[in-house]
C-alpha atoms as a PDB file:
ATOM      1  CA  UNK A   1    -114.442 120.304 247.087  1.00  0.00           C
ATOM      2  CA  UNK A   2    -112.956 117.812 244.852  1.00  0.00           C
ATOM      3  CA  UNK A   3    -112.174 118.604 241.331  1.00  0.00           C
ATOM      4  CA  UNK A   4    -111.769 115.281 239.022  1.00  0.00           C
ATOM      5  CA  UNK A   5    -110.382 116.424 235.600  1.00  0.00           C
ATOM      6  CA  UNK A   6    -111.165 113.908 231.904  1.00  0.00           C
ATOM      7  CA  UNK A   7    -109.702 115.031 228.951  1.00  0.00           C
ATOM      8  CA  UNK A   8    -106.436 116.220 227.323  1.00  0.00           C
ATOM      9  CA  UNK A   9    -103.884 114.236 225.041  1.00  0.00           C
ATOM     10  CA  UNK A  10    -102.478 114.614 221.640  1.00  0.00           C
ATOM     11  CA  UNK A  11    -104.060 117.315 219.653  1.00  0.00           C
ATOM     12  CA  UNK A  12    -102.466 118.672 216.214  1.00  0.00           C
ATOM     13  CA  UNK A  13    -101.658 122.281 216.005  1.00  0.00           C
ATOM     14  CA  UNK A  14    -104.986 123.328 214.631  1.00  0.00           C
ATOM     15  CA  UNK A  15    -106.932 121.033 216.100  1.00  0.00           C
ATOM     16  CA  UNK A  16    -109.574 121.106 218.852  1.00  0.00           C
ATOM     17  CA  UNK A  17    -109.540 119.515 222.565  1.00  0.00           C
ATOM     18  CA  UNK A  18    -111.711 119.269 225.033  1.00  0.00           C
ATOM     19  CA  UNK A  19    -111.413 119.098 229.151  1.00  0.00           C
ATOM     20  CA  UNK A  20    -113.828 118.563 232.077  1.00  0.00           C
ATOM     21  CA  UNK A  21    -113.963 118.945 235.250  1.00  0.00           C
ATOM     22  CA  UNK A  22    -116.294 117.632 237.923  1.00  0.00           C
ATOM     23  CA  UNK A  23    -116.393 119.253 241.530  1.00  0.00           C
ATOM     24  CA  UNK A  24    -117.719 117.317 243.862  1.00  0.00           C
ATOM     25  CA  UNK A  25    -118.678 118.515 247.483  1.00  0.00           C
ATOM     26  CA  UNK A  26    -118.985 122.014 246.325  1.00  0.00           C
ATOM     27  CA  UNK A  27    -119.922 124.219 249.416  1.00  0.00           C
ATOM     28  CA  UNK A  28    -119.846 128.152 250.715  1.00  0.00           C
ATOM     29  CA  UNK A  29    -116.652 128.380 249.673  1.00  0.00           C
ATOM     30  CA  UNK A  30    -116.592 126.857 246.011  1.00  0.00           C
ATOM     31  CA  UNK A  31    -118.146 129.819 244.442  1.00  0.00           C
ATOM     32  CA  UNK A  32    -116.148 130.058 241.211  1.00  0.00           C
ATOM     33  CA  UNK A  33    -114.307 127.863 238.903  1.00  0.00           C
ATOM     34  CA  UNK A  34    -111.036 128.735 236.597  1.00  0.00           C
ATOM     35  CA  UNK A  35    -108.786 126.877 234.323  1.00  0.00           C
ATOM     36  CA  UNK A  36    -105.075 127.406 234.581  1.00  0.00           C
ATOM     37  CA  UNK A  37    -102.323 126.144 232.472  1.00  0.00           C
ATOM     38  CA  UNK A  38     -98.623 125.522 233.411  1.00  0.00           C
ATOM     39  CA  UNK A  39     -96.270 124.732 230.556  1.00  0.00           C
ATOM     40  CA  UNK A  40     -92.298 123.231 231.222  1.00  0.00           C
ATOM     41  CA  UNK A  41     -90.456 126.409 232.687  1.00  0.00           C
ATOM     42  CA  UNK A  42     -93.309 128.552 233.286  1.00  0.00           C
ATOM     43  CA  UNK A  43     -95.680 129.765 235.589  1.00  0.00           C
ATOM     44  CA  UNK A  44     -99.381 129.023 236.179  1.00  0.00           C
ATOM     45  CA  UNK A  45    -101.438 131.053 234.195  1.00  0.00           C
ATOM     46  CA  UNK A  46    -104.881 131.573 234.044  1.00  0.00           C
ATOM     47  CA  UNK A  47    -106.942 130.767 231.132  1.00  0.00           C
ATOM     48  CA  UNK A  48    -110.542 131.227 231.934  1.00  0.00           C
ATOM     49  CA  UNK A  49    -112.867 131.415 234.758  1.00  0.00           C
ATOM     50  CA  UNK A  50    -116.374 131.644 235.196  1.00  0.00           C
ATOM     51  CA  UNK A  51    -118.963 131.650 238.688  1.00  0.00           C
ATOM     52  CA  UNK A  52    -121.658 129.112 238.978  1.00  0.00           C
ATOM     53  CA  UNK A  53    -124.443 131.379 239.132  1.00  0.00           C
ATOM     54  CA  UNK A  54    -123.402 134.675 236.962  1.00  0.00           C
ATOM     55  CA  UNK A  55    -123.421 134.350 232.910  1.00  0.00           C
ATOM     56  CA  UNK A  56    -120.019 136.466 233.070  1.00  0.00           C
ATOM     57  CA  UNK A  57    -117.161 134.180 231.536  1.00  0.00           C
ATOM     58  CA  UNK A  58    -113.141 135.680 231.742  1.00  0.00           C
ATOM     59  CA  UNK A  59    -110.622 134.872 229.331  1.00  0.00           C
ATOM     60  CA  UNK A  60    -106.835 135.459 229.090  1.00  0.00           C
ATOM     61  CA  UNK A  61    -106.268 137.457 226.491  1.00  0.00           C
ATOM     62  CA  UNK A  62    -103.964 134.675 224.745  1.00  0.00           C
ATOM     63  CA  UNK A  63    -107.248 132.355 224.264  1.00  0.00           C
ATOM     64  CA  UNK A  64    -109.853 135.021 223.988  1.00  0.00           C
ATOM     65  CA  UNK A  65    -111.918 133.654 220.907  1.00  0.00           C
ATOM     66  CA  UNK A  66    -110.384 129.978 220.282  1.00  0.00           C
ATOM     67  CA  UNK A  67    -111.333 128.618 223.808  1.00  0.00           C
ATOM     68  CA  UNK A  68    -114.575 128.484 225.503  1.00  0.00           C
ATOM     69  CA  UNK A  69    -115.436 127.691 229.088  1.00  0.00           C
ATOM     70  CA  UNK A  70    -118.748 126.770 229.888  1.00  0.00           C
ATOM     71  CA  UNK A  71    -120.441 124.745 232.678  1.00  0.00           C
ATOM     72  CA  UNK A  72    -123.636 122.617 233.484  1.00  0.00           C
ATOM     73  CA  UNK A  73    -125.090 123.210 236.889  1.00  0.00           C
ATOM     74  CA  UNK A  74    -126.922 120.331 237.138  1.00  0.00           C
ATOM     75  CA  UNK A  75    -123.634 117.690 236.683  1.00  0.00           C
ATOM     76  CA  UNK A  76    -121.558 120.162 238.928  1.00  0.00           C
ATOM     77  CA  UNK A  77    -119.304 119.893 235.868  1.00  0.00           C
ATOM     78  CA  UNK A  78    -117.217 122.928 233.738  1.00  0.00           C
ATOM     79  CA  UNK A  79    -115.555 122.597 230.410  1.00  0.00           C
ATOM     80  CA  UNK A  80    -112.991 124.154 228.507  1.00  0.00           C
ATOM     81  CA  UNK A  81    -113.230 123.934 224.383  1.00  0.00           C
ATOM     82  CA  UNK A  82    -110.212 124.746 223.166  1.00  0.00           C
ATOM     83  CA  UNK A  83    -109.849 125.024 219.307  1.00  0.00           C
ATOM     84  CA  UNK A  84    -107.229 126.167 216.965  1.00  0.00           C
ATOM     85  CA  UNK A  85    -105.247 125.097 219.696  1.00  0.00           C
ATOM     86  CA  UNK A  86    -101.452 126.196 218.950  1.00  0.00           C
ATOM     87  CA  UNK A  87     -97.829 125.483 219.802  1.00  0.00           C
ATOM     88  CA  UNK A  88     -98.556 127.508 223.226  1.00  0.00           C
ATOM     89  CA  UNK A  89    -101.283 125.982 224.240  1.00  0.00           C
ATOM     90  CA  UNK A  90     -99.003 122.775 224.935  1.00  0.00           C
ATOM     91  CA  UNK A  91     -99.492 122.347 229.003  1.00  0.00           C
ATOM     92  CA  UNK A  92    -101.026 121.107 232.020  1.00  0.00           C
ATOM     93  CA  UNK A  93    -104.253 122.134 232.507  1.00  0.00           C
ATOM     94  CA  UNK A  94    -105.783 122.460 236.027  1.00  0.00           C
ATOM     95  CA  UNK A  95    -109.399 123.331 237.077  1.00  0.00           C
ATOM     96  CA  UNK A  96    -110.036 125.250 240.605  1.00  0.00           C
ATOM     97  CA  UNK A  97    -112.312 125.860 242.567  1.00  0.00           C
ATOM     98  CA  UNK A  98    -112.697 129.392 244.632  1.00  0.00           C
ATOM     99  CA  UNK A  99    -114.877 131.407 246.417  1.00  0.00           C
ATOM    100  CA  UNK A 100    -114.608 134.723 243.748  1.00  0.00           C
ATOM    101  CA  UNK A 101    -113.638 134.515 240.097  1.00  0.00           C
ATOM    102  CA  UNK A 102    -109.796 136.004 239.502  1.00  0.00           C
ATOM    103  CA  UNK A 103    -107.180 135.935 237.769  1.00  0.00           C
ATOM    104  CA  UNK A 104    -104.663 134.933 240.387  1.00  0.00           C
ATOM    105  CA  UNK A 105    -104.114 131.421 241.440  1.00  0.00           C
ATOM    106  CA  UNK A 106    -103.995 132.703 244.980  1.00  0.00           C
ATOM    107  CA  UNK A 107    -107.706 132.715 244.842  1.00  0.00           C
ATOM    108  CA  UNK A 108    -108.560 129.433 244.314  1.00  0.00           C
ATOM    109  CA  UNK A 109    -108.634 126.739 247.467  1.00  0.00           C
ATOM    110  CA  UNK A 110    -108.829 123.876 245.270  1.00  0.00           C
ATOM    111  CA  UNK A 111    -107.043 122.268 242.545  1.00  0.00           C
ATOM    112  CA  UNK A 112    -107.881 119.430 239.937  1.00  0.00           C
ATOM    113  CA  UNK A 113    -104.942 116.537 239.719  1.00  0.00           C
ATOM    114  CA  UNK A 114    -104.002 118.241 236.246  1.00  0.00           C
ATOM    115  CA  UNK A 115    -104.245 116.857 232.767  1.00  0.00           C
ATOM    116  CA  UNK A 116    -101.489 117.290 230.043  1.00  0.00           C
ATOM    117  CA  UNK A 117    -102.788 118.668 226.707  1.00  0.00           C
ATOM    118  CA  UNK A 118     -99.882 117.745 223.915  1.00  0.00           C
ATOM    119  CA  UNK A 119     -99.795 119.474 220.079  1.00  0.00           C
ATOM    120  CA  UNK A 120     -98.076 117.995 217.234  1.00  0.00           C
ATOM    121  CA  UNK A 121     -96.835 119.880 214.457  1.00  0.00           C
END
């Protein structure tokens, strides 16, 4: 599958963002869609994930009730909403694609090019 990210910038610590991602090719084996975020220094983390079919959505704890993933079927497209976005939420966000929803970027086969989500203070 091939994941094709729009989105990102300059938001101000507060402020709202929003990323998509469209997969394209999806087969058996793209089951499941996450966002992960990698910041300078750090590891990839996960941030949300979600499976095509179930109504189940999983959040890091760190954006539980500021950002919202969500998807529509029909454009083979997810989102992320991210509001009151803070000083941590400065990264690169990646969508992937898997066969299972976890937490663990070992589970996902396939990996958007990235976008770059900047705050100001």
């Amino acid at each position: 599958v091939q994941l094709v990210q729009s989105g990102g910038g300059v938001v101000q610590a507060g402020g709202s963002l929003r990323l998509s991602c469209v997969a394209s090719g999806r087969a058996y084996d793209s089951l499941a869609m996450a966002w992960f975020r990698q910041a300078p220094g750090k590891k990839r983390e996960f941030v949300a994930g979600m499976s095509w079919s179930a109504p189940r959505i999983y959040y890091a704890d760190a954006v539980k009730g500021r950002f919202s993933m969500s998807r529509d079927v029909a454009k083979d497209t997810v989102y992320l909403q991210m509001d009151s976005v803070g000083p941590e939420g400065a990264a690169v966000y990646y969508c992937a694609s898997g066969m299972g929803v976890g937490r663990r970027k070992e589970r996902y086969n396939d990996w958007g090019q990235g976008t770059q989500a900047t705050v100001s203070s």
